[in-house]
Protein backbone atom coordinates (compact mmCIF):
# COMPACT_ATOMS: atom_id res chain seq x y z
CA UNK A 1 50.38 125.89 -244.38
CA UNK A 2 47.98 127.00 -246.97
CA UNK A 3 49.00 129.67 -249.34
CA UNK A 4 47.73 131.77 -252.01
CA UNK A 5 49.91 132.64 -255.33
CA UNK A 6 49.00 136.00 -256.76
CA UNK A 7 52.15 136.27 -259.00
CA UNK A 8 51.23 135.88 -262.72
CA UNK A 9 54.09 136.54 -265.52
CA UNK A 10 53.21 137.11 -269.34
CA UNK A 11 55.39 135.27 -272.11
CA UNK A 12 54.24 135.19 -275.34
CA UNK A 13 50.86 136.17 -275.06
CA UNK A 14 50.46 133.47 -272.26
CA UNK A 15 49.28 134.15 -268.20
CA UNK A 16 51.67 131.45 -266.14
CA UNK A 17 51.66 131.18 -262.87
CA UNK A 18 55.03 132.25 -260.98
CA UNK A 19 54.89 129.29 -258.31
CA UNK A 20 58.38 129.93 -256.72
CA UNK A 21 56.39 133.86 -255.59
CA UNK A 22 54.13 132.14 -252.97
CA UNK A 23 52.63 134.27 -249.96
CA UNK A 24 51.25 132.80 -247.37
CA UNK A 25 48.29 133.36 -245.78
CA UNK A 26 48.48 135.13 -242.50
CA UNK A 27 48.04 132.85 -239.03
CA UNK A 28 45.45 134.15 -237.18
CA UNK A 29 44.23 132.54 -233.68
CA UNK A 30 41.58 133.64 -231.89
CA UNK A 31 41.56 133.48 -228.24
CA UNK A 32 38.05 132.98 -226.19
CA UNK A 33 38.47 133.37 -222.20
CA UNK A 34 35.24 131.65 -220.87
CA UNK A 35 33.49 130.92 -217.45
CA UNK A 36 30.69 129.29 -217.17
CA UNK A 37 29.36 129.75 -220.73
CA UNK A 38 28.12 126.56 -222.00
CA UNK A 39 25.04 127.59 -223.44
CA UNK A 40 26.35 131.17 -225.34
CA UNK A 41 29.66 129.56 -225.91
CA UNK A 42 28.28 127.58 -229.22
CA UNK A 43 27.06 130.22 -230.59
CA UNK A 44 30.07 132.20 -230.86
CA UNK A 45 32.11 129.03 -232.47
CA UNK A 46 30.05 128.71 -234.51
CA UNK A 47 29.95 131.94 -235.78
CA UNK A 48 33.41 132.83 -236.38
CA UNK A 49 34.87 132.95 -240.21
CA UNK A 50 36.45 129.76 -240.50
CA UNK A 51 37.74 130.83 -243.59
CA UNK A 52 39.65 133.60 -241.78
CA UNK A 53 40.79 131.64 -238.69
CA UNK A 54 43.79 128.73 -238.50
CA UNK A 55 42.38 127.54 -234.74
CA UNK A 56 40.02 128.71 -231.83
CA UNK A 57 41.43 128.45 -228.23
CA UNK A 58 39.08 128.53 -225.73
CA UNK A 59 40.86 129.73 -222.37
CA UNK A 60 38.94 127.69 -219.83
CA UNK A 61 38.62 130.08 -216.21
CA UNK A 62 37.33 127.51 -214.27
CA UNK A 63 34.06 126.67 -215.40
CA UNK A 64 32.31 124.72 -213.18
CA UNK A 65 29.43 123.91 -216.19
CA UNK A 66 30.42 122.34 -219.75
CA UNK A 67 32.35 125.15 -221.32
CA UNK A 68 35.05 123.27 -221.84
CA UNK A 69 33.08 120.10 -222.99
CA UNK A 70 30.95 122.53 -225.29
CA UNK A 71 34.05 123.98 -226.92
CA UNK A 72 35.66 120.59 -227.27
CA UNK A 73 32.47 119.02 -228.83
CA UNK A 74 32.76 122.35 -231.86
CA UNK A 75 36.20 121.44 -232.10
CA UNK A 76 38.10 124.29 -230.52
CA UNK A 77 41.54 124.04 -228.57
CA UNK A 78 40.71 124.07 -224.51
CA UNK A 79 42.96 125.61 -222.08
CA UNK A 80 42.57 125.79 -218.09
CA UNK A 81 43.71 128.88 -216.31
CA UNK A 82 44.96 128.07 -213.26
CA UNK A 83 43.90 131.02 -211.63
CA UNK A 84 40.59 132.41 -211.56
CA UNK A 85 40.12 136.08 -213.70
CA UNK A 86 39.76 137.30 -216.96
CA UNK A 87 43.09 138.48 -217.69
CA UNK A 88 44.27 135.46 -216.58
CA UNK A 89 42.20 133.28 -219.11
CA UNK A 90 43.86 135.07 -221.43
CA UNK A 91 47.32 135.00 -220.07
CA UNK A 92 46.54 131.17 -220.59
CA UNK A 93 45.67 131.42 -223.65
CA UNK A 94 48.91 133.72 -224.66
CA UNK A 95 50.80 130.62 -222.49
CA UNK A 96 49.40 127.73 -225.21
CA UNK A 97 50.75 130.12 -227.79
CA UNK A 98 53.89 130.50 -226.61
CA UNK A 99 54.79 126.66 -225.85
CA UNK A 100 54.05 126.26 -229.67
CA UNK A 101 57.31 125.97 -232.16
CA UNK A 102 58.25 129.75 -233.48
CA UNK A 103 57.60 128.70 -236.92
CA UNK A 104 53.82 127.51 -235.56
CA UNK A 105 53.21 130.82 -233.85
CA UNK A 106 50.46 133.13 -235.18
CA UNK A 107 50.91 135.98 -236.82
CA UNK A 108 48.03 137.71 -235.67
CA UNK A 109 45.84 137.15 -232.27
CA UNK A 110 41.69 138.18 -232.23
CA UNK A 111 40.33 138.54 -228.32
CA UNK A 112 36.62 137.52 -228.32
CA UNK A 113 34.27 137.21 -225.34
CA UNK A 114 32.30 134.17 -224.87
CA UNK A 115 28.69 135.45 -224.05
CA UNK A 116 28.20 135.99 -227.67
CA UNK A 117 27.22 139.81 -226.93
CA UNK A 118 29.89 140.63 -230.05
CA UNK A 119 29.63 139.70 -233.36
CA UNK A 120 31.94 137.36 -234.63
CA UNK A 121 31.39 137.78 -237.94
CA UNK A 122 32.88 141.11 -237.53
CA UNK A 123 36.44 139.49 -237.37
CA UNK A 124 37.36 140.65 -240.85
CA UNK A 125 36.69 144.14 -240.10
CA UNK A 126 38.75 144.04 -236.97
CA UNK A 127 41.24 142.28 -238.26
CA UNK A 128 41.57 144.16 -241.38
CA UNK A 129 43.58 147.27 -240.61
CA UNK A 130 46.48 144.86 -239.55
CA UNK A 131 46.19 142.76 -242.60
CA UNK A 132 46.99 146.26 -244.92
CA UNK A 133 50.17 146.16 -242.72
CA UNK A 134 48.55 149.78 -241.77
CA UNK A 135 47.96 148.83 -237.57
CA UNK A 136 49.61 146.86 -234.80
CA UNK A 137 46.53 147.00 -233.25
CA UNK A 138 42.69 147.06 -233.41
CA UNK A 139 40.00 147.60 -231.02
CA UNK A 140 36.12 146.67 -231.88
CA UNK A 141 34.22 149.85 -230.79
CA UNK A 142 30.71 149.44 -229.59
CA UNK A 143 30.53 153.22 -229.33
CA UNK A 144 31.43 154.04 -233.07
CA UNK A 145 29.38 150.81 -234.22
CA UNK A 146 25.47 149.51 -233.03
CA UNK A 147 24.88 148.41 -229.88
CA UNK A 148 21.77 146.55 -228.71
CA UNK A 149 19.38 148.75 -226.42
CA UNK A 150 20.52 147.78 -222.82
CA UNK A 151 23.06 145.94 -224.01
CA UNK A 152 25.17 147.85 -222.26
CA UNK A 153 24.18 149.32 -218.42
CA UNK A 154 24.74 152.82 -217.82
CA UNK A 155 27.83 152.54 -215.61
CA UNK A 156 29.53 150.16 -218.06
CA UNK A 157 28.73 153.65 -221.01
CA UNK A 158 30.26 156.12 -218.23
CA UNK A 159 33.22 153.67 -217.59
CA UNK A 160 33.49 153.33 -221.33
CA UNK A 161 33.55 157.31 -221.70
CA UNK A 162 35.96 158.14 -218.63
CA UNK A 163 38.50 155.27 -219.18
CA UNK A 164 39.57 156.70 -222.66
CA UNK A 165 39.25 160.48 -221.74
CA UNK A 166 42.08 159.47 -219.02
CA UNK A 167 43.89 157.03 -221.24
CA UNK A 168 43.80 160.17 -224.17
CA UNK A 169 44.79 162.71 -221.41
CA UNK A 170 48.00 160.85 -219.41
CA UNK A 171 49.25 159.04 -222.72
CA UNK A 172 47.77 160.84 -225.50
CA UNK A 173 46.36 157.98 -227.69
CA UNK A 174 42.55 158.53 -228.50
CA UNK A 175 40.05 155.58 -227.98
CA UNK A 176 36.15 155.68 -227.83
CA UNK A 177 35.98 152.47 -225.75
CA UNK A 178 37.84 149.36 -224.31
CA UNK A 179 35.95 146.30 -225.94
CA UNK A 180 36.95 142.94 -225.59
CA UNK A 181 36.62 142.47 -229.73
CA UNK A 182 40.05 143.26 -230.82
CA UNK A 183 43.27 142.18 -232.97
CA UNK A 184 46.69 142.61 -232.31
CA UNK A 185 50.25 141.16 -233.94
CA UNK A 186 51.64 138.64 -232.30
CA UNK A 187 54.84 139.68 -231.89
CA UNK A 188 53.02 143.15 -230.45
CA UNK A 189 51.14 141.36 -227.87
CA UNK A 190 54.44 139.81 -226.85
CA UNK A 191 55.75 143.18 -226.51
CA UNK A 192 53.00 144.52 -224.41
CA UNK A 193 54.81 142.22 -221.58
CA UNK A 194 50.35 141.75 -220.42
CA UNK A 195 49.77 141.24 -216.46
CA UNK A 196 46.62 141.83 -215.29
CA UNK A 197 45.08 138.82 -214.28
CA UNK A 198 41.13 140.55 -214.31
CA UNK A 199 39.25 143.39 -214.65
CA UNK A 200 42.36 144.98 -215.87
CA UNK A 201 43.12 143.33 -219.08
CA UNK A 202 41.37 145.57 -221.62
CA UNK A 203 42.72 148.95 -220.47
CA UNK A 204 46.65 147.50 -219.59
CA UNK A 205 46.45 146.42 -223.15
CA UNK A 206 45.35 149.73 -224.94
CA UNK A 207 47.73 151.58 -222.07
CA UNK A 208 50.87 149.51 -222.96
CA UNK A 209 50.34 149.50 -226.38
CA UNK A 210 50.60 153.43 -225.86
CA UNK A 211 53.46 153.45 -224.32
CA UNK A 212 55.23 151.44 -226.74
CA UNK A 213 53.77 153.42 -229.62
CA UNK A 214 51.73 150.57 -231.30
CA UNK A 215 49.85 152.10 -234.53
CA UNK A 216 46.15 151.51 -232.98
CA UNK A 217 42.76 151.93 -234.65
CA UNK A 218 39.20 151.46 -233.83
CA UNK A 219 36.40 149.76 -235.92
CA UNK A 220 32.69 150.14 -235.33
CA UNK A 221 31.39 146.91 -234.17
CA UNK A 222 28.00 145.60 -233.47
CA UNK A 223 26.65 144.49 -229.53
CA UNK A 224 24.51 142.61 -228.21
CA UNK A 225 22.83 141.43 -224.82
CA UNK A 226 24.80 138.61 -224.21
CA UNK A 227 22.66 135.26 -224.91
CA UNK A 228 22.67 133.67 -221.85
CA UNK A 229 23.28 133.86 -218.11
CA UNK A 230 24.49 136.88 -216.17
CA UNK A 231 27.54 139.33 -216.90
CA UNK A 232 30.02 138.41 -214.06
CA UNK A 233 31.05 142.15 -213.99
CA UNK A 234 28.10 144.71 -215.01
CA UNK A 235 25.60 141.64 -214.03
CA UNK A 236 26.36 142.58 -210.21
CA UNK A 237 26.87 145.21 -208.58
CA UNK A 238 30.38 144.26 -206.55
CA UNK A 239 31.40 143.24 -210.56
CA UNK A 240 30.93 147.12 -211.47
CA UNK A 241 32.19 148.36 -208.39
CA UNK A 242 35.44 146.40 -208.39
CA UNK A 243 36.18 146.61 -212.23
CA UNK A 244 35.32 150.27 -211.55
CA UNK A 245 37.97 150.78 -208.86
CA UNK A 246 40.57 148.41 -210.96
CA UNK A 247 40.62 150.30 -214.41
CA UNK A 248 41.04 153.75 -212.85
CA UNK A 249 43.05 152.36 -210.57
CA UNK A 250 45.49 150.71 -212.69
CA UNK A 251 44.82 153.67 -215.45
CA UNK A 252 47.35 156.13 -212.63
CA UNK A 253 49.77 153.19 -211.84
CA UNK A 254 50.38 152.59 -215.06
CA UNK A 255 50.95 156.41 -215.70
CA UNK A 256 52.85 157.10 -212.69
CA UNK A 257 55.11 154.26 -213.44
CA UNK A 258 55.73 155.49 -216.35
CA UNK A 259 56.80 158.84 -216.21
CA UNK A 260 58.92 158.16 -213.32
CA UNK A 261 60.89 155.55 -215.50
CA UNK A 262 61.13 158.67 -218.01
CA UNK A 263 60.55 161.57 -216.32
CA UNK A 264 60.00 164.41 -219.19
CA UNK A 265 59.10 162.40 -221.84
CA UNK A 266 56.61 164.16 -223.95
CA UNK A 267 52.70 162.66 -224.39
CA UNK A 268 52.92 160.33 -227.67
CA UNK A 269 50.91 162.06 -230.68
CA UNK A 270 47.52 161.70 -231.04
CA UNK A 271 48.51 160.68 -234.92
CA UNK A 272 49.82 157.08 -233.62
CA UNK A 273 46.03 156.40 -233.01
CA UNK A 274 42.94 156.89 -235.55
CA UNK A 275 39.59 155.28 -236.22
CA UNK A 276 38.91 153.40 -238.61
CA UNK A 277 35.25 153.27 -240.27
């Protein structure tokens, strides 16, 4: 475990160092749910703050190319999904975490695509809010930050606008967009009880964490095209259509399943989520 003493205590004119007042640096993992990325793949690894992170786990959706060699080779924790889909990459991902001894559990977990299209040198931003014990929660938003000209099509901007209007509307929590850049507490994301095993993943999470009144903020973030290969969602268009359909979609269920488990419960306040510049 590394740690950091900050304590200092004054005797006689002289600074000493209070060893027994110790705080450890926070855990944070960062999960990477990859298909068929083996040539954008190093170039996220190796720009993530190694300063900032403990370990990299690269959640392996069936790649048929050398992701998983790739992320090996950079020295980054590999594990296969099963089942094809991103939410279920990162339901593997949560899986490896979980198997793990409580006291080896991280305190904080950073989602991160593997296209390179974010920036991960952004992590201490993102990260940050939770850090200053002031969030559960942070999402990377393309919208507040810079994004890349057509680095984004112009269905994944209208899905990016309607998703939170709804989400701000049936639940009352305010987002800008539903980026896969984001930090959460571990023991939040355990909370969350996550299911959706694709297109889903994103919105469930910002939904759920909602519902269970999660302090949430927003960063600005940068985006980019992503630096090789072809989106598997907005790079087709049965990828747009069916994310399309699944987001709004599971954007009702999620709402109707809701208030008939508490029928009458008020919207939660708009003050449980803020951005954060």
């Amino acid at each position: 475990m590394d740690y950091i003493c900050n304590a200092f205590a004054f005797k006689g004119g002289i600074r000493k160092c209070k060893c027994m007042e110790k705080i450890r640096k926070p855990w944070i993992d960062v999960l990477i749910p990859a298909y068929n990325e083996e040539e954008s793949l190093p170039f996220v690894l190796a720009a993530i703050p190694k300063d900032r992170v403990r370990q990299v786990v690269v959640c392996n959706n069936g790649s048929t190319d050398r992701t998983a060699e790739m992320a090996r080779l950079m020295g980054a924790i590999v594990v296969d999904s099963k089942r094809r889909g991103y939410g279920s990459a990162c339901l593997a991902g949560i899986g490896y975490l979980k198997q793990l001894a409580p006291s080896e559990r991280p305190e904080i977990v950073v989602f991160l695509d593997g296209d390179y299209s974010d920036y991960p040198d952004d992590l201490p931003d993102v990260v940050g809010p939770i850090l200053t014990d002031e969030k559960d929660l942070v999402i990377g938003s393309r919208l507040l930050g810079n994004s890349e000209p057509g680095a984004m099509t112009p269905p994944q901007r209208f899905g990016n606008w309607l998703a939170p209007f709804l989400i701000r509307l049936l639940f009352g929590y305010r987002f800008t967009d539903l980026g896969p850049f984001r930090a959460i507490r571990w023991e939040s994301l355990l909370a969350l009880d996550m299911r959706d095993p694709n297109y889903g993943w994103t919105v469930e999470m910002q939904i759920k964490a909602a519902q269970h009144g999660l302090r949430c903020a927003e960063v600005p973030v940068q985006y980019r095209k992503r630096a090789a290969g072809k989106s598997k969602v907005s790079g087709t268009v049965k990828g747009v259509i069916l994310a399309g359909w699944k987001i709004m979609s599971l954007i009702f269920i999620l709402y109707f399943k809701k208030k008939k488990q508490t029928p009458g419960e008020p919207p939660t306040s708009l003050q449980n989520s803020e951005y954060t510049t």
